[in-house]
C-alpha atoms as a PDB file:
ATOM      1  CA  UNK A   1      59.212 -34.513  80.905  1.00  0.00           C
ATOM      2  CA  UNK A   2      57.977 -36.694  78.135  1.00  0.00           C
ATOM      3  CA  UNK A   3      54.060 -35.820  76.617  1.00  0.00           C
ATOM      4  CA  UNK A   4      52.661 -39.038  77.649  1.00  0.00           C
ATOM      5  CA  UNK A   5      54.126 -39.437  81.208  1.00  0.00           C
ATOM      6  CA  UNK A   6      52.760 -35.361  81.937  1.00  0.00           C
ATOM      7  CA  UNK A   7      49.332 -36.471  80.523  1.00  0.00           C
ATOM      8  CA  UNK A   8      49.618 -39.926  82.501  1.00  0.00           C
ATOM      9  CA  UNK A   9      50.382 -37.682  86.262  1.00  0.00           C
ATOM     10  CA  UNK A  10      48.145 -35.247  85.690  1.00  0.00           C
ATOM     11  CA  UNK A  11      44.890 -37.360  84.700  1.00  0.00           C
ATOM     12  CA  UNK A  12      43.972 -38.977  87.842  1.00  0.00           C
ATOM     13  CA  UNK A  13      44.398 -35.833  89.959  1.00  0.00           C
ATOM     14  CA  UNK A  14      41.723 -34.142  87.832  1.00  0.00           C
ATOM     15  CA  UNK A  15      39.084 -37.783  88.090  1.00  0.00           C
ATOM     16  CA  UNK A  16      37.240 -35.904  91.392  1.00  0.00           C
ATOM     17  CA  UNK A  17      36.720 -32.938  90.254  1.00  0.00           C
ATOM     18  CA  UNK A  18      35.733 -33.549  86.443  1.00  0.00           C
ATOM     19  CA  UNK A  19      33.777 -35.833  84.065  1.00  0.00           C
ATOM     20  CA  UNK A  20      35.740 -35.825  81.519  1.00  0.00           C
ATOM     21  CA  UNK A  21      39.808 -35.710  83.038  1.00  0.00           C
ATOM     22  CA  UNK A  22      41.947 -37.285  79.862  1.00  0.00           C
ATOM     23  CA  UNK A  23      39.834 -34.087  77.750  1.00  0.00           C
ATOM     24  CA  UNK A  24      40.137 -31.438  80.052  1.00  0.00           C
ATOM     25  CA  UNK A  25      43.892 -32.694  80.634  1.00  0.00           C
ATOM     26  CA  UNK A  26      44.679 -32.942  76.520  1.00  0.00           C
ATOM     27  CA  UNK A  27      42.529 -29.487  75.917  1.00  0.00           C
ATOM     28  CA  UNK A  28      45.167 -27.682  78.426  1.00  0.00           C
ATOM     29  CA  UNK A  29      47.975 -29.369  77.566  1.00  0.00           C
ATOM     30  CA  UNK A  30      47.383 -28.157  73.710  1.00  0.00           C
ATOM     31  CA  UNK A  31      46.576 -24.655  75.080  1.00  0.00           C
ATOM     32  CA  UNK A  32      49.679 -24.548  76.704  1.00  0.00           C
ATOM     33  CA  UNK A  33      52.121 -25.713  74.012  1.00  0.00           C
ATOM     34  CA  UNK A  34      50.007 -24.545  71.208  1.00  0.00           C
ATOM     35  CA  UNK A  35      49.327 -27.665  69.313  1.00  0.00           C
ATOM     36  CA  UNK A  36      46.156 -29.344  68.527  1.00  0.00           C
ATOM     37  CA  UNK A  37      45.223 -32.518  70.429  1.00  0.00           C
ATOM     38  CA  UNK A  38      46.393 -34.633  68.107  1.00  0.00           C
ATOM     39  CA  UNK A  39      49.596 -33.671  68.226  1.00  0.00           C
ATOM     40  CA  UNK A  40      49.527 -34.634  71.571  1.00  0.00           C
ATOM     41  CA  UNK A  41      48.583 -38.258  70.351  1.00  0.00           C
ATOM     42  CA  UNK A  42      50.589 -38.234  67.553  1.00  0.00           C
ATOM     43  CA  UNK A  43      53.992 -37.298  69.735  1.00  0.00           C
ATOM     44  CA  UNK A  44      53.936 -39.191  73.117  1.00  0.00           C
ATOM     45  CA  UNK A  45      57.489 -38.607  72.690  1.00  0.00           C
ATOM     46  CA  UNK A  46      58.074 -34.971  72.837  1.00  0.00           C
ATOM     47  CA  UNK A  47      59.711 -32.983  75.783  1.00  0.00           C
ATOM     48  CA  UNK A  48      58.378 -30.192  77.840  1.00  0.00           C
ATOM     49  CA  UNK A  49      60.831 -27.832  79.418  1.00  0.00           C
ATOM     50  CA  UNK A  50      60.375 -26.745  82.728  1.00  0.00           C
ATOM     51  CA  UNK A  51      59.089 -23.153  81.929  1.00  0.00           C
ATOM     52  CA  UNK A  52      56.359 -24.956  80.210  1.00  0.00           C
ATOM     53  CA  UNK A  53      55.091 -27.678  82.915  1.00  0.00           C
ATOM     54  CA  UNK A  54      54.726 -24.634  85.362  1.00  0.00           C
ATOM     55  CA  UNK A  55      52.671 -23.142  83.225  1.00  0.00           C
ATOM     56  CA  UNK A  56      50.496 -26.469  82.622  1.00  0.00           C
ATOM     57  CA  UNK A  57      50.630 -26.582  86.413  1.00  0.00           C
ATOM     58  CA  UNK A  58      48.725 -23.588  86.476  1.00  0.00           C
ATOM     59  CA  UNK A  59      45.842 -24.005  84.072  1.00  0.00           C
ATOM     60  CA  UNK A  60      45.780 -27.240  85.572  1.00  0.00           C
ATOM     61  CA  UNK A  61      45.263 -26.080  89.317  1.00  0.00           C
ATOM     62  CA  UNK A  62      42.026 -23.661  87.923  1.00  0.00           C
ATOM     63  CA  UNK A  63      41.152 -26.771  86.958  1.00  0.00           C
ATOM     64  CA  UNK A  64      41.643 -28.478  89.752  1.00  0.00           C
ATOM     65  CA  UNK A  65      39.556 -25.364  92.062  1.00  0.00           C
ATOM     66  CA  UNK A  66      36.609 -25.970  89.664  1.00  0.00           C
ATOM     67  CA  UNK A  67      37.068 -23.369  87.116  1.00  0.00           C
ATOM     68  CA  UNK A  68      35.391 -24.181  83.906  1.00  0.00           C
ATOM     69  CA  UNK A  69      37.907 -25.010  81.120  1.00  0.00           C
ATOM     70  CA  UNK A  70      36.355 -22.376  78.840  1.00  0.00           C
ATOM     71  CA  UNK A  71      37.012 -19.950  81.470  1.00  0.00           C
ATOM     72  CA  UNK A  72      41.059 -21.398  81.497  1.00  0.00           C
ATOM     73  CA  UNK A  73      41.801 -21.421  77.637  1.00  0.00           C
ATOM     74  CA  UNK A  74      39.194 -18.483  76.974  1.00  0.00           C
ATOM     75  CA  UNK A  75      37.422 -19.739  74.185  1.00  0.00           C
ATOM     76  CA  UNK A  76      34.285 -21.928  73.821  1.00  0.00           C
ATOM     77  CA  UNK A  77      32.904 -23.663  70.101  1.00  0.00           C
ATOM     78  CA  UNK A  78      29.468 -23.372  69.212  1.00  0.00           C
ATOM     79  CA  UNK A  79      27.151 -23.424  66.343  1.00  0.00           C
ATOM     80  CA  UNK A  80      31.345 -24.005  64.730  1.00  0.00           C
ATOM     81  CA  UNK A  81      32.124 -21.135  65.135  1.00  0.00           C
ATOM     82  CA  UNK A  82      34.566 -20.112  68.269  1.00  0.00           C
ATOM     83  CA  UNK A  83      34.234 -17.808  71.133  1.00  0.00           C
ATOM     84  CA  UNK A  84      36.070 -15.762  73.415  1.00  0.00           C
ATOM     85  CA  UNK A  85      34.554 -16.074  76.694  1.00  0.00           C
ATOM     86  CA  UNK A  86      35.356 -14.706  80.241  1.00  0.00           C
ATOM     87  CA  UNK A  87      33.872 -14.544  83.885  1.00  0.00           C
ATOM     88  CA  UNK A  88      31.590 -11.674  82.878  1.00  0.00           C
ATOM     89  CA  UNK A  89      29.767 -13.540  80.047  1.00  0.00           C
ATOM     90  CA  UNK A  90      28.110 -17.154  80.516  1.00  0.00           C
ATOM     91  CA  UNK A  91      29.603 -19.910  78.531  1.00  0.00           C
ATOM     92  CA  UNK A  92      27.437 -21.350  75.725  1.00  0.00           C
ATOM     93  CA  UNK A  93      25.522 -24.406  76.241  1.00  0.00           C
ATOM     94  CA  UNK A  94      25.414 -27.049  73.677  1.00  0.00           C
ATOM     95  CA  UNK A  95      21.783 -27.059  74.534  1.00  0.00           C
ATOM     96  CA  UNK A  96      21.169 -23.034  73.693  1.00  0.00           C
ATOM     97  CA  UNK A  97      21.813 -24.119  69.888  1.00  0.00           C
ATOM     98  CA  UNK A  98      18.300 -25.183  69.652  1.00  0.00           C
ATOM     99  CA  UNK A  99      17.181 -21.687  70.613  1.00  0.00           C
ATOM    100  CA  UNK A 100      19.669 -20.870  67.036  1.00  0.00           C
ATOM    101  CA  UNK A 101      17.991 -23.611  64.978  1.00  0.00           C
ATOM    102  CA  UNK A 102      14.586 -22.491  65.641  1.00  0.00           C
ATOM    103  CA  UNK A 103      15.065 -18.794  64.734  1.00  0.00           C
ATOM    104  CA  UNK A 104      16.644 -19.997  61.357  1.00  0.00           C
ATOM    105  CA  UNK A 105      13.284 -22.310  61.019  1.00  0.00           C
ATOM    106  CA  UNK A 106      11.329 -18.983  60.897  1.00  0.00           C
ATOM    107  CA  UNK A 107      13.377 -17.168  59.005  1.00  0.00           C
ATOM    108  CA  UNK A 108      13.329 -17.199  55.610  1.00  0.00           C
ATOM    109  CA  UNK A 109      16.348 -17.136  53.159  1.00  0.00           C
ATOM    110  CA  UNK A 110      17.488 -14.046  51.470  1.00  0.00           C
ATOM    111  CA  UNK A 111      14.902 -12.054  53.994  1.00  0.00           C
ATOM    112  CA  UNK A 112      15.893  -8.770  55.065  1.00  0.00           C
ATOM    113  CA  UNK A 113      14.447  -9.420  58.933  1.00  0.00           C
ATOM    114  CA  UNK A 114      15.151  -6.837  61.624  1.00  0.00           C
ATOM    115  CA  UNK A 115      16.031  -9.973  64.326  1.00  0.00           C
ATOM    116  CA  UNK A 116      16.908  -8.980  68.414  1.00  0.00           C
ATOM    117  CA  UNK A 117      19.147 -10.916  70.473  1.00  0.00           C
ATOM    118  CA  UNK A 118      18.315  -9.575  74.310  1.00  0.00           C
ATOM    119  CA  UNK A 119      21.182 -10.846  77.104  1.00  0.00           C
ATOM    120  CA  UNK A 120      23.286 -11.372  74.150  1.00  0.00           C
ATOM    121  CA  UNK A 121      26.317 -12.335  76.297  1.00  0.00           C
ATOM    122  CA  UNK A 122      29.447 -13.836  74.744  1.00  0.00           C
ATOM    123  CA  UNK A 123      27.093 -12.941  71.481  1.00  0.00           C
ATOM    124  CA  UNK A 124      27.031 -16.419  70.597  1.00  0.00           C
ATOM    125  CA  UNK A 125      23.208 -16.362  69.569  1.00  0.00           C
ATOM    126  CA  UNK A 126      23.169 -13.245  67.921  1.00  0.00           C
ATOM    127  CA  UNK A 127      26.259 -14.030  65.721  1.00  0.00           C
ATOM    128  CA  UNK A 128      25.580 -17.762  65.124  1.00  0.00           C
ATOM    129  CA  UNK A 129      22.500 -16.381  63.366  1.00  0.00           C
ATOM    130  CA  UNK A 130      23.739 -13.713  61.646  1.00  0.00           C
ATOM    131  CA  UNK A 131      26.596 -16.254  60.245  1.00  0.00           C
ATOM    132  CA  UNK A 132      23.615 -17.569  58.790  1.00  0.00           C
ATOM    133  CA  UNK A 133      21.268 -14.933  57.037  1.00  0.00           C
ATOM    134  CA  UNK A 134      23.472 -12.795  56.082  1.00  0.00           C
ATOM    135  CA  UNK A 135      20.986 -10.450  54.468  1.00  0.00           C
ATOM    136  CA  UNK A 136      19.087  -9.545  57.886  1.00  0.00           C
ATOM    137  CA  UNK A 137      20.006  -7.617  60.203  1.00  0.00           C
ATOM    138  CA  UNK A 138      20.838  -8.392  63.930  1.00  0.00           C
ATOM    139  CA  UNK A 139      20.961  -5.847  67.211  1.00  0.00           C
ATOM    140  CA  UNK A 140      22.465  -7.968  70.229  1.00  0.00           C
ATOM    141  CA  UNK A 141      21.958  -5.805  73.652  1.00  0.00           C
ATOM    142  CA  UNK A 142      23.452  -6.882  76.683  1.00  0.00           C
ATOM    143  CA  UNK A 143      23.202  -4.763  80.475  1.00  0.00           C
ATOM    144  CA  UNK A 144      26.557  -5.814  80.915  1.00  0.00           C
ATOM    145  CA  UNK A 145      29.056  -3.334  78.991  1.00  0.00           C
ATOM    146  CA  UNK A 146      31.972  -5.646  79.848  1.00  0.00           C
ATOM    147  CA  UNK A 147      30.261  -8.654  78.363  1.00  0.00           C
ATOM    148  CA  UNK A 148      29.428  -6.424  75.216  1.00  0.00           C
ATOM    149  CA  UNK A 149      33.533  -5.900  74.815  1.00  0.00           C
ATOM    150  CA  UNK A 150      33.404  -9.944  74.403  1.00  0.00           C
ATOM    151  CA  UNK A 151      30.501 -10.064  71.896  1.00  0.00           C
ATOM    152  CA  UNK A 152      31.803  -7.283  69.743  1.00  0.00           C
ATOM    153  CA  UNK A 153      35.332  -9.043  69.560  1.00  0.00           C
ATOM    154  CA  UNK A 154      33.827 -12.018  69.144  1.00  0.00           C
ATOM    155  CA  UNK A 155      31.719 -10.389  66.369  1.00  0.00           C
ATOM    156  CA  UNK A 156      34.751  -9.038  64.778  1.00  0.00           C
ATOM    157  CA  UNK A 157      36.515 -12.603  64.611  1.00  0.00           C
ATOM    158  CA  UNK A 158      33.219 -13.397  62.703  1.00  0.00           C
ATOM    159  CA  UNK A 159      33.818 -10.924  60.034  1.00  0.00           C
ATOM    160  CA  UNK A 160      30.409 -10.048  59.915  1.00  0.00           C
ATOM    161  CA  UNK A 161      28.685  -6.639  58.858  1.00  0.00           C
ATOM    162  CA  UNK A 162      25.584  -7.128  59.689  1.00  0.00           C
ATOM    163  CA  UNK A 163      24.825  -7.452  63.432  1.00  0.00           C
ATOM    164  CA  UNK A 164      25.251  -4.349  65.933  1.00  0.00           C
ATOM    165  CA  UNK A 165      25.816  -4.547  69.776  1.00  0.00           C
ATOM    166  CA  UNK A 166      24.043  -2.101  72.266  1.00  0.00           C
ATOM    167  CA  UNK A 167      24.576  -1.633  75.851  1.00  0.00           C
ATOM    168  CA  UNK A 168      21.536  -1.781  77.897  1.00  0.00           C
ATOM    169  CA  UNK A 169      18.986  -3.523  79.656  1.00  0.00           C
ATOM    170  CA  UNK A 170      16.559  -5.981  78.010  1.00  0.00           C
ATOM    171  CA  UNK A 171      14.295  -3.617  75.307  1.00  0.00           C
ATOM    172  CA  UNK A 172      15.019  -0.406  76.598  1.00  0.00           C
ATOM    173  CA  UNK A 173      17.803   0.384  73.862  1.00  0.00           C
ATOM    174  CA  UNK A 174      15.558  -0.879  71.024  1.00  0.00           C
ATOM    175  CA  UNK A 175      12.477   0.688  72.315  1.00  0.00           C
ATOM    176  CA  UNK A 176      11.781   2.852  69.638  1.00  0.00           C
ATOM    177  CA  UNK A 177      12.483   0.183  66.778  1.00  0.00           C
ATOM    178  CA  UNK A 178      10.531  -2.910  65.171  1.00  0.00           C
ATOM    179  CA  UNK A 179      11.788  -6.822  64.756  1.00  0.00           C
ATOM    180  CA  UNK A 180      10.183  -9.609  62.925  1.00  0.00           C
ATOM    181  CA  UNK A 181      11.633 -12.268  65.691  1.00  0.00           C
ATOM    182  CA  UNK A 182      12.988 -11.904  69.207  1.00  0.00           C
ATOM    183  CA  UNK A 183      15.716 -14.581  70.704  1.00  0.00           C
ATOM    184  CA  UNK A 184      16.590 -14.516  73.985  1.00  0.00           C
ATOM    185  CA  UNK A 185      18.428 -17.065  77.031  1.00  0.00           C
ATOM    186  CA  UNK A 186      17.523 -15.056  80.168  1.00  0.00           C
ATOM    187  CA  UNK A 187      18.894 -15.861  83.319  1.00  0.00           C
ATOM    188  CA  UNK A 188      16.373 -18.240  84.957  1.00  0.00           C
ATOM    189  CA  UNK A 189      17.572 -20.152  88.123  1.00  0.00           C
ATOM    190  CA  UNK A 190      15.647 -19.160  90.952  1.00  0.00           C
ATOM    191  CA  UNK A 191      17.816 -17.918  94.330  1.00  0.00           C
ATOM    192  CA  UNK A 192      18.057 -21.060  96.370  1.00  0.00           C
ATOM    193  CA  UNK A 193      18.967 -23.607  93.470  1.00  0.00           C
ATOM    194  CA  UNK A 194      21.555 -26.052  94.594  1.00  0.00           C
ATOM    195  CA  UNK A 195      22.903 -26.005  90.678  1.00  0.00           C
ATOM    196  CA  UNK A 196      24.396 -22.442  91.351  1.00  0.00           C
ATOM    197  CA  UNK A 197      27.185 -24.524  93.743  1.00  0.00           C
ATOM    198  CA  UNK A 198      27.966 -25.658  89.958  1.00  0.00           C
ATOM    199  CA  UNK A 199      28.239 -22.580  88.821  1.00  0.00           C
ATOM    200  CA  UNK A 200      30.611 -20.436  91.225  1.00  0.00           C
ATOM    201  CA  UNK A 201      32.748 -18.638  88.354  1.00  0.00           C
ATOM    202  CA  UNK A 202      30.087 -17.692  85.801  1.00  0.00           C
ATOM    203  CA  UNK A 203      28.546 -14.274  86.514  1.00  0.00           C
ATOM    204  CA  UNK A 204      25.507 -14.702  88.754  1.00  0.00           C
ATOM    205  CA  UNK A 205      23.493 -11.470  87.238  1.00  0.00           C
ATOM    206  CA  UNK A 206      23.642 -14.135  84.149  1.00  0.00           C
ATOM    207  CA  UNK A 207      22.336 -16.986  86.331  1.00  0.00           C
ATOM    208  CA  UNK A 208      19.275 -15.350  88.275  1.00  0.00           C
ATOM    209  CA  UNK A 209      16.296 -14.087  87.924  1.00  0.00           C
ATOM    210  CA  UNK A 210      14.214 -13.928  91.768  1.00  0.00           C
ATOM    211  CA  UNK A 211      12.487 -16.437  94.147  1.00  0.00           C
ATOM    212  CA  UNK A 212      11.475 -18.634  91.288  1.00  0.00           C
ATOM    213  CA  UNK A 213      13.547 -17.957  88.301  1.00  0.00           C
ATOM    214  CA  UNK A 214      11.492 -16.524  86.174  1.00  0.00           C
ATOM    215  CA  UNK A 215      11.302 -12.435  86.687  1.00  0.00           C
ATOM    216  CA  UNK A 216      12.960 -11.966  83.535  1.00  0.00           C
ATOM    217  CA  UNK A 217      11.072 -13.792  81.744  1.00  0.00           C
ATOM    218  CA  UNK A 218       8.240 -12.003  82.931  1.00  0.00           C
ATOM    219  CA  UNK A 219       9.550  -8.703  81.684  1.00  0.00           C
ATOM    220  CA  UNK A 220      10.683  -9.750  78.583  1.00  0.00           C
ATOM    221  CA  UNK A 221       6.810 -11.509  77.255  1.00  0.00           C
ATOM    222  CA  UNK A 222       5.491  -8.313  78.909  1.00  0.00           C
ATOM    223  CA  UNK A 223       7.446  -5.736  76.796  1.00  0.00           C
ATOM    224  CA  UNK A 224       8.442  -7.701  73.430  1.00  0.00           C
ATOM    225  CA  UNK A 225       5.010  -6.949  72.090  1.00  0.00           C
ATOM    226  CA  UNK A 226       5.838  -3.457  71.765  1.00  0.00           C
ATOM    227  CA  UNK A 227       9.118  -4.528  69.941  1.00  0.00           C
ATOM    228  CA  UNK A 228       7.501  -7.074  67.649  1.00  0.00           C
ATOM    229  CA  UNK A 229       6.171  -6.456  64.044  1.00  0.00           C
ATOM    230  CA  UNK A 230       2.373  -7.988  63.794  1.00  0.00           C
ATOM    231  CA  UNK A 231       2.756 -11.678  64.133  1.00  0.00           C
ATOM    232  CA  UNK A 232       6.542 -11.455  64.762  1.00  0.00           C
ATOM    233  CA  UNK A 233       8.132 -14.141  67.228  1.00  0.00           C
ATOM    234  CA  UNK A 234       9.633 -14.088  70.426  1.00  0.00           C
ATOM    235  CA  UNK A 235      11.853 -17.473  71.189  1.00  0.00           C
ATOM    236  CA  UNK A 236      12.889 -17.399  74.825  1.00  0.00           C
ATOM    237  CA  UNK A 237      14.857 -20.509  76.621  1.00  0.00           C
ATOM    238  CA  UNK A 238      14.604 -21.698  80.208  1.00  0.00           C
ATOM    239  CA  UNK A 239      14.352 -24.314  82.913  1.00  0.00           C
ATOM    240  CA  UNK A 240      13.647 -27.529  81.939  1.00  0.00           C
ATOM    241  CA  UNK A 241      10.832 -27.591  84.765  1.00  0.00           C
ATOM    242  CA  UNK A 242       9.746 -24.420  83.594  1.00  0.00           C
ATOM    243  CA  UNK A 243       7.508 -25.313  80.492  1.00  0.00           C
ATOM    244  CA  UNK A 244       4.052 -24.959  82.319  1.00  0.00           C
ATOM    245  CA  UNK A 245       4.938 -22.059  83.823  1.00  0.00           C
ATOM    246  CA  UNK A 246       6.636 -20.045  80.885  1.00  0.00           C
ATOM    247  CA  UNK A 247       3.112 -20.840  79.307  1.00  0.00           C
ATOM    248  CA  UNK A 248       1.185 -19.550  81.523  1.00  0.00           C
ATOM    249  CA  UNK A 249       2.935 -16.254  81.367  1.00  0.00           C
ATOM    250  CA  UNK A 250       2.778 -15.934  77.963  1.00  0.00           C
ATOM    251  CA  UNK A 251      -1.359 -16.963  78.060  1.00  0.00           C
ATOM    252  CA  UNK A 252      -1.495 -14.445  80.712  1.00  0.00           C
ATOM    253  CA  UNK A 253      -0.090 -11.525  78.338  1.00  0.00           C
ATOM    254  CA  UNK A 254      -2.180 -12.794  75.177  1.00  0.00           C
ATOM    255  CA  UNK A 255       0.576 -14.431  73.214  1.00  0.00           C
ATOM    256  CA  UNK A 256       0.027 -17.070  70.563  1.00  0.00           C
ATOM    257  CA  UNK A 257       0.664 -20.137  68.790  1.00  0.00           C
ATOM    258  CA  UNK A 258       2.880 -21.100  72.235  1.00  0.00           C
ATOM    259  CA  UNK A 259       4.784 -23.866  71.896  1.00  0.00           C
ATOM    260  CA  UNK A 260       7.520 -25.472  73.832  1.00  0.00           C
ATOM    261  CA  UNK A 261      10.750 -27.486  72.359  1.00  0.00           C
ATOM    262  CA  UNK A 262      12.764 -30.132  74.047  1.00  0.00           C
ATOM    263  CA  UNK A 263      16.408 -30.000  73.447  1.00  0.00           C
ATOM    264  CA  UNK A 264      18.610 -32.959  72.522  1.00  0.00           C
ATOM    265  CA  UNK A 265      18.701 -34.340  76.040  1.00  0.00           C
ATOM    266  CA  UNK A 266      14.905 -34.626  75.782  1.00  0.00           C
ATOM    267  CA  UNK A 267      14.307 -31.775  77.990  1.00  0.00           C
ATOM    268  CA  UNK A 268      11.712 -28.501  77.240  1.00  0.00           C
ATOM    269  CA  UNK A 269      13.965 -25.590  76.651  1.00  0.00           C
ATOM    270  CA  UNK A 270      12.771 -23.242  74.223  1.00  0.00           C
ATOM    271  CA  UNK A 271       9.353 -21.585  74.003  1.00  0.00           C
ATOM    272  CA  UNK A 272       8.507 -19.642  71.057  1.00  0.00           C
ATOM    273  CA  UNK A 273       5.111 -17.499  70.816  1.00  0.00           C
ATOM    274  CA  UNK A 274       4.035 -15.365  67.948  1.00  0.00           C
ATOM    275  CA  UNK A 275       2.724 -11.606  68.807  1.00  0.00           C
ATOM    276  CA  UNK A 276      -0.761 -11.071  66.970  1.00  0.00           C
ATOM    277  CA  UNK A 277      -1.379  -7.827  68.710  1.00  0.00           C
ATOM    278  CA  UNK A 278      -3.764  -7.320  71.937  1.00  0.00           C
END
């Protein structure tokens, strides 16, 4: 069957279940025949075997159950660099590069910073910033040792030689050590969130964090001070109805300078605070 006709059957079957069908359709298509999506464009024309539909059929029935694309192909972009991704890591959000840009705000060029990436996950944050200072030095930690597997390849693929990965949770790992800045993206839905219906294949220790979505939070602005050189930051993300509250934890644990940043969408996502000691 020609390109065009299997990108032509396959589009509307995908309209109910996905915003963006003639993408996901073109992204799985090039997974599956190893060309880039312009190809695709490029050669209406070209002929697909049998072997090779069935195996389109596939990705395209994940699809089709709600499985997220990354998830299918296995690899996510962000901050341009890309990712290997699975079901035991979350898959980066467009809007979790702000939590990037603000670290590099703070840090300086050329510095030799001791910087922590908590929850590092796929090791997107961790990485994306170490891609960028070269000359500090990064520890990612993640609970999850199967999700570390994913941010050490993924740290590999990056060629980098300055950023470590530990297994364990939140500071515990890293107690004994010192950071000038702190990054994290907790889990913070709260139980009973209808968005976790969304959110069916991405791993729900990831996702959340008690009755009202913050417990994590919690422990992470109660023990980064011990982590933190004097006036050293910690840059958490969260909710986008979680500003007020977020604040108030911080102001409750003597934290500084708080201030909350909207992501590109408009919405508050990032609160940074600087540790001043108690």
């Amino acid at each position: 069957m020609r390109l065009d006709n299997v990108i032509k059957n396959a589009v509307p079957r995908l309209l109910g279940c996905s915003d963006s069908a003639l993408l996901d359709v073109e992204i799985l298509l090039s997974e599956t025949i190893n060309v880039s999506r312009a190809y695709l464009i490029a050669h209406p024309e070209f002929e697909l075997d049998k072997i090779t539909i069935k195996s389109f059929e596939k990705k395209l029935q994940r699809r089709l159950n709600g499985e997220p694309i990354s998830y299918i192909t296995g690899t996510r972009e962000f901050w341009s660099h890309n990712f290997f991704v699975n079901n035991t890591t979350l898959i980066p959000r467009p809007e979790t590069e702000l939590l990037v840009e603000l670290a590099l705000q703070k840090i300086p060029f050329n510095s030799d910073w001791n910087i922590l990436d908590l929850g590092t996950g796929s090791g997107a944050i961790g990485i994306s910033i170490a891609s960028e200072r070269l000359t500090c030095n990064v520890t990612a930690t993640d609970i999850c040792p199967d999700a570390l597997k994913i941010a050490k390849k993924n740290g590999e693929l990056a060629n980098l030689t300055n950023i470590e990965f530990i297994v364990g949770s939140w500071s515990m790992p890293v107690k004994n050590r010192s950071f000038n800045l702190i990054v994290s993206n907790p889990p913070y839905i709260s139980e009973d969130d209808v968005a976790l219906k969304n959110l069916q294949y991405e791993p729900k220790k990831a996702l959340i964090s008690g009755v009202d979505g913050l417990d994590d939070i919690r422990i992470l602005v109660r023990d980064c001070s011990d982590l933190l050189i004097q006036n050293g930051w910690l840059m958490v993300e969260h909710g986008a109805n979680q500003e007020e509250s977020v604040k108030n934890i911080f102001t409750n644990e003597s934290w500084k300078d708080i201030c909350c940043h909207n992501d590109l969408t408009g919405y508050p996502r990032v609160t940074v605070a600087r540790y001043s000691g108690k």
